[in-house]
Protein backbone atom coordinates (compact mmCIF):
# COMPACT_ATOMS: atom_id res chain seq x y z
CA UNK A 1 -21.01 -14.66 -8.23
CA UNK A 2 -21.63 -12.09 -5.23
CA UNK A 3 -22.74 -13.13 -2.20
CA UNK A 4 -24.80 -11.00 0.03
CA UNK A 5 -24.53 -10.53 3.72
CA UNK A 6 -25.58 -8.82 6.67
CA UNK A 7 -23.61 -6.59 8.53
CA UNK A 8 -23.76 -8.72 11.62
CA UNK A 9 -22.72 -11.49 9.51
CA UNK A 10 -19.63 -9.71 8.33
CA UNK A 11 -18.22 -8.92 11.91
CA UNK A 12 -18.83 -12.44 13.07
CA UNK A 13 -17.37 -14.09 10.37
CA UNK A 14 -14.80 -11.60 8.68
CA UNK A 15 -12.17 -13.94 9.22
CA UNK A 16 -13.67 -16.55 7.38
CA UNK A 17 -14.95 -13.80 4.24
CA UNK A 18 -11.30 -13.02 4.03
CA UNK A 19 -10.26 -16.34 3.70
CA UNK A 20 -13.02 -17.18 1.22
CA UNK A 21 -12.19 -13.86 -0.41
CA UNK A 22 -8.06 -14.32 -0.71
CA UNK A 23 -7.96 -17.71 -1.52
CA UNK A 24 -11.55 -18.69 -3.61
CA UNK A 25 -12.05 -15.19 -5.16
CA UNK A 26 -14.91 -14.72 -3.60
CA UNK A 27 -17.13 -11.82 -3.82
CA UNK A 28 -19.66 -10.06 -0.80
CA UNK A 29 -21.46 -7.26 -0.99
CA UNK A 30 -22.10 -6.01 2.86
CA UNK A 31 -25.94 -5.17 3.61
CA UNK A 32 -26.91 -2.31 6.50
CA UNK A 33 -31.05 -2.62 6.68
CA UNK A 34 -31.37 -4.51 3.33
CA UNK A 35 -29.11 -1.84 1.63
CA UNK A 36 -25.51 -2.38 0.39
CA UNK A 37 -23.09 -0.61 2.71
CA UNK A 38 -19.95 -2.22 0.50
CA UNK A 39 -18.29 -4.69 -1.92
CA UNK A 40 -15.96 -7.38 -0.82
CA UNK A 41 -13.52 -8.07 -3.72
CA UNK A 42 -9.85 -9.32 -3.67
CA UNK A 43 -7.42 -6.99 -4.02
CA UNK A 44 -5.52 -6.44 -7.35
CA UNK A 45 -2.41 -8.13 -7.66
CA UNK A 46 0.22 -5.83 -7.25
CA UNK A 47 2.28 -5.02 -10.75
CA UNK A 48 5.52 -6.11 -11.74
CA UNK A 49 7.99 -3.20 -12.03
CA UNK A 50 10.75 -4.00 -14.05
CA UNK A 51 14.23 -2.57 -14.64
CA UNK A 52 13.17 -1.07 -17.40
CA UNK A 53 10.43 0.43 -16.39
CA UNK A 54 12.17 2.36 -13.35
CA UNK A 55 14.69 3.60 -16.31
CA UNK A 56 11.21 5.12 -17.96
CA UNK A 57 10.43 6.70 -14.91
CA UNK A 58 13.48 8.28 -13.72
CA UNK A 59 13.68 9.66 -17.16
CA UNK A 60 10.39 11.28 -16.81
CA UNK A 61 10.66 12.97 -13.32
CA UNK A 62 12.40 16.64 -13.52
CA UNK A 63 15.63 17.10 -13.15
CA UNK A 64 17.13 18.59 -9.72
CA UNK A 65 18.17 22.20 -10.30
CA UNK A 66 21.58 23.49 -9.78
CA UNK A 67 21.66 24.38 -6.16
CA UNK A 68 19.95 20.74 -5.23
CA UNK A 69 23.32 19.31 -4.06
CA UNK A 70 24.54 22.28 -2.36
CA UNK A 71 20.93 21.98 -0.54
CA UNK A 72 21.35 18.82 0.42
CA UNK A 73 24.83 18.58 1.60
CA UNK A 74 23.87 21.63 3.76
CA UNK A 75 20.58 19.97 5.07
CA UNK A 76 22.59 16.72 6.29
CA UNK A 77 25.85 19.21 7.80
CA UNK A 78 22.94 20.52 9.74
CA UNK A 79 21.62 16.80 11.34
CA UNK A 80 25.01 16.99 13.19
CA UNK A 81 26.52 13.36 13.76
CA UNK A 82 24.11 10.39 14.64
CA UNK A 83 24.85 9.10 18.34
CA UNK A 84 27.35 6.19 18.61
CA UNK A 85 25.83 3.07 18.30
CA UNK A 86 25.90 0.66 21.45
CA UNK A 87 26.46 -2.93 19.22
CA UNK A 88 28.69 -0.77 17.06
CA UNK A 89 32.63 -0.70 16.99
């Protein structure tokens, strides 16, 4: 069920819509002058990636070409040497 509220609702009790929100699954949808402005939902849960999957993926990106390595090496030669770390030996 969706709740409606008023903006000035929202900013005094957004704390509390978040809670109600995150942990009831709650549902607002924010009024401006009677008219809906937005809709409060929780977020999606983030999804899994497995193992797996991240093989399926770096199968599917393209390929570096032949000069990538030579690119890079010459891109990091260029950085110079990272100053010597205080805590470090």
């Amino acid at each position: 069920m969706t709740t409606r509220v008023s903006a000035t609702e929202a900013v005094r009790t957004f704390s509390d819509l978040l809670n109600r929100i995150r942990y009831r699954g709650e549902e607002f949808v924010v009024e401006r002058a009677g008219e809906p402005v937005c809709h409060m939902t929780p977020a999606a849960p983030a999804k899994a990636l497995t193992f797996r999957d991240l093989a399926s993926l770096l199968r599917e990106i393209p390929k570096p070409d032949a000069g990538y390595a030579s690119d890079v090496r010459r891109a990091a030669r260029s950085q110079g040497r990272p100053p010597r770390s205080p805590w470090g030996r």
